[in-house]
Protein backbone atom coordinates (compact mmCIF):
# COMPACT_ATOMS: atom_id res chain seq x y z
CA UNK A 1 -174.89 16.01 35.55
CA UNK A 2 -171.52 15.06 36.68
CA UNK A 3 -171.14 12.48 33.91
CA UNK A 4 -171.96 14.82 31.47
CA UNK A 5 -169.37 17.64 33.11
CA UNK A 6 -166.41 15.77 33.32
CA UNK A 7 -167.01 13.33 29.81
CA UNK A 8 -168.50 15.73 27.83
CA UNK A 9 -167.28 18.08 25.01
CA UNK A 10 -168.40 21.29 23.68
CA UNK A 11 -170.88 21.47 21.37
CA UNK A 12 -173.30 23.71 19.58
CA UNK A 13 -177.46 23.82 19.93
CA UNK A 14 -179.89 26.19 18.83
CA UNK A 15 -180.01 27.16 22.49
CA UNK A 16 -176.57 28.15 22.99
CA UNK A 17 -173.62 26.51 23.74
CA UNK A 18 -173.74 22.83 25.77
CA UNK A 19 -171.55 20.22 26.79
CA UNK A 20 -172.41 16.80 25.33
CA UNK A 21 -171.58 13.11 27.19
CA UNK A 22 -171.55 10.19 25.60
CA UNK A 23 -174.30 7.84 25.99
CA UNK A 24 -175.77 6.44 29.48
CA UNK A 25 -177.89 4.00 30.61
CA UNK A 26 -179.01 3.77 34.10
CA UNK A 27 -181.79 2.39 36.72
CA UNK A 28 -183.83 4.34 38.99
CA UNK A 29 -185.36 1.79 41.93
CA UNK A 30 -188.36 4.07 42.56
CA UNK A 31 -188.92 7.33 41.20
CA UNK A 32 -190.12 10.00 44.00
CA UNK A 33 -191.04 13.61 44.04
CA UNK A 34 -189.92 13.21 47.32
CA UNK A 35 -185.88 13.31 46.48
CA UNK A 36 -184.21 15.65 49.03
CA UNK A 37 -182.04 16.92 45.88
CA UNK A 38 -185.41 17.92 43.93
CA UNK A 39 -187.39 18.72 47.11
CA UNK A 40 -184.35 21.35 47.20
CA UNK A 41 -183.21 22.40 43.81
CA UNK A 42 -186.49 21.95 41.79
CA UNK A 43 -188.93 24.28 40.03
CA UNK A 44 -192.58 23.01 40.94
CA UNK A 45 -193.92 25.55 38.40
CA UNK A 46 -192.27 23.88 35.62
CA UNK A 47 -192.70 20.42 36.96
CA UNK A 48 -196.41 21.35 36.43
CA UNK A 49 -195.98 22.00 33.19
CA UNK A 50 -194.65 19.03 32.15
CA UNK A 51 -196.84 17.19 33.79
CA UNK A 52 -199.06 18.89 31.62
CA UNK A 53 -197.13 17.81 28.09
CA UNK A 54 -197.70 14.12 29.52
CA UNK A 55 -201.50 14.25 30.54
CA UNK A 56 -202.89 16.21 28.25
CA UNK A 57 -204.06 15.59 24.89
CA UNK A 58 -203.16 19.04 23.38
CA UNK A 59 -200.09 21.02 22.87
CA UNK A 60 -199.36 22.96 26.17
CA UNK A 61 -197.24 26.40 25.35
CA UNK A 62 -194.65 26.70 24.88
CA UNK A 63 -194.05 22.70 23.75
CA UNK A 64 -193.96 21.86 20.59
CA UNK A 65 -196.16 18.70 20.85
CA UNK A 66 -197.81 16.63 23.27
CA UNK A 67 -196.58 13.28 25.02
CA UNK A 68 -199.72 12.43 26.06
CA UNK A 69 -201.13 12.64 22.72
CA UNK A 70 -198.39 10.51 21.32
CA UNK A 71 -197.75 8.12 23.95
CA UNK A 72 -202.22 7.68 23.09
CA UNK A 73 -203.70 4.49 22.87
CA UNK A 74 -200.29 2.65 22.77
CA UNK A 75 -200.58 2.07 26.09
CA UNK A 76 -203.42 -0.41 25.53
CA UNK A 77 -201.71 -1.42 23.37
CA UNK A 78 -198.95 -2.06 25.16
CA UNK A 79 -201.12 -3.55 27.78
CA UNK A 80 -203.10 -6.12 25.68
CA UNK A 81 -199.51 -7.57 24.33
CA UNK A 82 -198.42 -8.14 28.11
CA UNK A 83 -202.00 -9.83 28.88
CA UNK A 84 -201.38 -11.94 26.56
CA UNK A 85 -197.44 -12.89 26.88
CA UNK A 86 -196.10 -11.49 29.92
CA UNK A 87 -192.52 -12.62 28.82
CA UNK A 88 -192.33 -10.75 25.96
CA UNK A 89 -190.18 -8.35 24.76
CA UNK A 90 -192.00 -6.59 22.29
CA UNK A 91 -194.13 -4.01 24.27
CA UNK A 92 -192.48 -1.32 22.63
CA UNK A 93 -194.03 2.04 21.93
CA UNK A 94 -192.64 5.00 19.15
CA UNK A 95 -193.39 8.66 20.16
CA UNK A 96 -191.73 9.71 16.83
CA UNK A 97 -193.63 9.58 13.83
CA UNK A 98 -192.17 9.26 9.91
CA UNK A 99 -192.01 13.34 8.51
CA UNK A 100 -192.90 15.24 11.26
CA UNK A 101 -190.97 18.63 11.81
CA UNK A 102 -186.98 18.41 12.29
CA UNK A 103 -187.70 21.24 15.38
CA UNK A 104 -190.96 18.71 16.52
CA UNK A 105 -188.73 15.45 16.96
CA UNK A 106 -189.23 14.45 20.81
CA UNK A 107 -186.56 14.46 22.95
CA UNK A 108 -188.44 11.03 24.57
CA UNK A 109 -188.87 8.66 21.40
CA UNK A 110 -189.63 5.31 22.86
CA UNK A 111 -190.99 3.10 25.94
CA UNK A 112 -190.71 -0.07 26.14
CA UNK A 113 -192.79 -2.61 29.35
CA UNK A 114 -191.55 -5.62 30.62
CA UNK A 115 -193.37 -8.10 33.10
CA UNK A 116 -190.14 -9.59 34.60
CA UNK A 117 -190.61 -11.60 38.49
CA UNK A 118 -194.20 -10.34 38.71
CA UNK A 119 -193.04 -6.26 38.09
CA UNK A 120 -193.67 -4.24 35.31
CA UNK A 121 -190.13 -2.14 33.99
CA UNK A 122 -190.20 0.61 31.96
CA UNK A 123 -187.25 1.63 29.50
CA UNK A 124 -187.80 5.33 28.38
CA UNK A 125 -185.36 6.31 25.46
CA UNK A 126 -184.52 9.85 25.05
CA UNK A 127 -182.54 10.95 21.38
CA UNK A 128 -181.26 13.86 23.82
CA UNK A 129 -181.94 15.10 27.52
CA UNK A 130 -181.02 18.14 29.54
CA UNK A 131 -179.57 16.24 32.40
CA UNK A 132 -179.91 19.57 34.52
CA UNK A 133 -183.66 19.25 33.88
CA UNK A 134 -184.14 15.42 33.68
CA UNK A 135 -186.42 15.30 36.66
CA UNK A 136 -189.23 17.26 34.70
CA UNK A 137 -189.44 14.10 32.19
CA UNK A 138 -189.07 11.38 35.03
CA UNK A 139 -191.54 12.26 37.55
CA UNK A 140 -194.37 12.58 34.73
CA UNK A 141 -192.88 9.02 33.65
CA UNK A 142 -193.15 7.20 36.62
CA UNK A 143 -197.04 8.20 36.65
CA UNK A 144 -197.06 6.34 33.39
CA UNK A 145 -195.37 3.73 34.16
CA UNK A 146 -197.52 3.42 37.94
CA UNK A 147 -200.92 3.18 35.83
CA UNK A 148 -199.12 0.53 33.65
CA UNK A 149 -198.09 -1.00 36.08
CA UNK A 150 -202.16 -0.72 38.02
CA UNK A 151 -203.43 -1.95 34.50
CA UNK A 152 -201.91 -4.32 34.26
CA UNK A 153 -202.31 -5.37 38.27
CA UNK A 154 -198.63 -6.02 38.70
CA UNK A 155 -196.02 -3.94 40.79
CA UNK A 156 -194.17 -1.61 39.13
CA UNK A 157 -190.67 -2.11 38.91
CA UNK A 158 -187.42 -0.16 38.21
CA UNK A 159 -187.42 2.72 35.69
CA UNK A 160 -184.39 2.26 33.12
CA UNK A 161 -183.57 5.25 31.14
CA UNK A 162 -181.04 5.53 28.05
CA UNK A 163 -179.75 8.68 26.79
CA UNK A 164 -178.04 9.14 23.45
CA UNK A 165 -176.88 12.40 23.80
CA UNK A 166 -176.96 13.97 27.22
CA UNK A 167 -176.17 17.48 27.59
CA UNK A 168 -175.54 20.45 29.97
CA UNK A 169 -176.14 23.81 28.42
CA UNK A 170 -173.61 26.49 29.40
CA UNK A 171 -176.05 29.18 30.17
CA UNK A 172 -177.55 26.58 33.25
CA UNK A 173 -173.79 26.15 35.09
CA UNK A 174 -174.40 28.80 37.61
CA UNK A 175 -177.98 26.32 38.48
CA UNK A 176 -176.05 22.93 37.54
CA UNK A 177 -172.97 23.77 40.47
CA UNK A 178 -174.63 23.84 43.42
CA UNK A 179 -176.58 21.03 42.34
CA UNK A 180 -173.64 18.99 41.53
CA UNK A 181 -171.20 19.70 44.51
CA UNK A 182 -172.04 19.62 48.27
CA UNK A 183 -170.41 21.83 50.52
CA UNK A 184 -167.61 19.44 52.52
CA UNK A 185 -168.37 18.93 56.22
């Protein structure tokens, strides 16, 4: 969020206003529900829902489509490819597909699995996130990437994400502040 604050611009969405960064790319050790900061700030409600989008087979209201459905048998995929060479680099998955709706595009459009020192690492690529809301996408991906990871009887290793456009929306800065800046002691 604080990347996004201070090096983004203004911008417009359907949604409203937002503030748009340039691109990141950055590591997460170990993804945990546990995190004091979404432990404290988090909506469990909505969490659900995603959770939802990425489990389930059908399109959950009020998404548009369903990650589970297209992330689908990829994963064997996916799986299969890293049976057979563990080094490579190909284990990439599309959630996109050629025609499909300009307001259906996923905001998550690839994943790509790596066996690298005996641990599986996930890359998730996002064409745009809502960095106030982020959590909602990773917590659903680490469970992906843990059953990978249990598939393929490996450990599961760091979660890389890349961003192409992240973005705050004006109408969330009253929920982003407190988030972003601690009271000093």
């Amino acid at each position: 969020m604080r990347h996004v604050w201070s090096a983004g611009t203004l911008a417009d969405d359907d949604r409203g206003p937002v503030i748009e960064a340039p691109s990141v790319l950055f590591e997460i050790a170990r993804v945990s529900g546990d995190d004091p900061i979404i432990t404290r700030y988090g909506d469990a409600d909505r969490l659900a829902l995603y959770r939802k989008k990425f489990s389930e087979q059908t399109v959950v209201p009020p998404f548009k489509y369903s990650y589970a459905a297209r992330i689908g048998g990829q994963l064997g995929w996916a799986a299969d490819l890293l049976r057979v060479k563990p080094y490579s680099k190909s284990a990439w998955i599309s959630l996109t597909a050629p025609g499909e709706a300009y307001d259906a595009v996923p905001c998550l459009i690839g994943l790509a699995f790596r066996i690298r020192e005996g641990a599986l690492l996930m890359t998730a690529t996002f064409r745009s996130q809502n960095a106030y809301t982020s959590y909602l996408n990773y917590l659903p991906l680490a469970d992906v990437h843990a059953a990978m990871a249990a598939k393929l009887e490996v450990e599961r290793g760091p979660m890389r994400v890349f961003v192409d456009v992240p973005h705050l929306y004006l109408s969330d800065s009253p929920r982003v502040f407190p988030v972003m800046w601690r009271p000093l002691s």
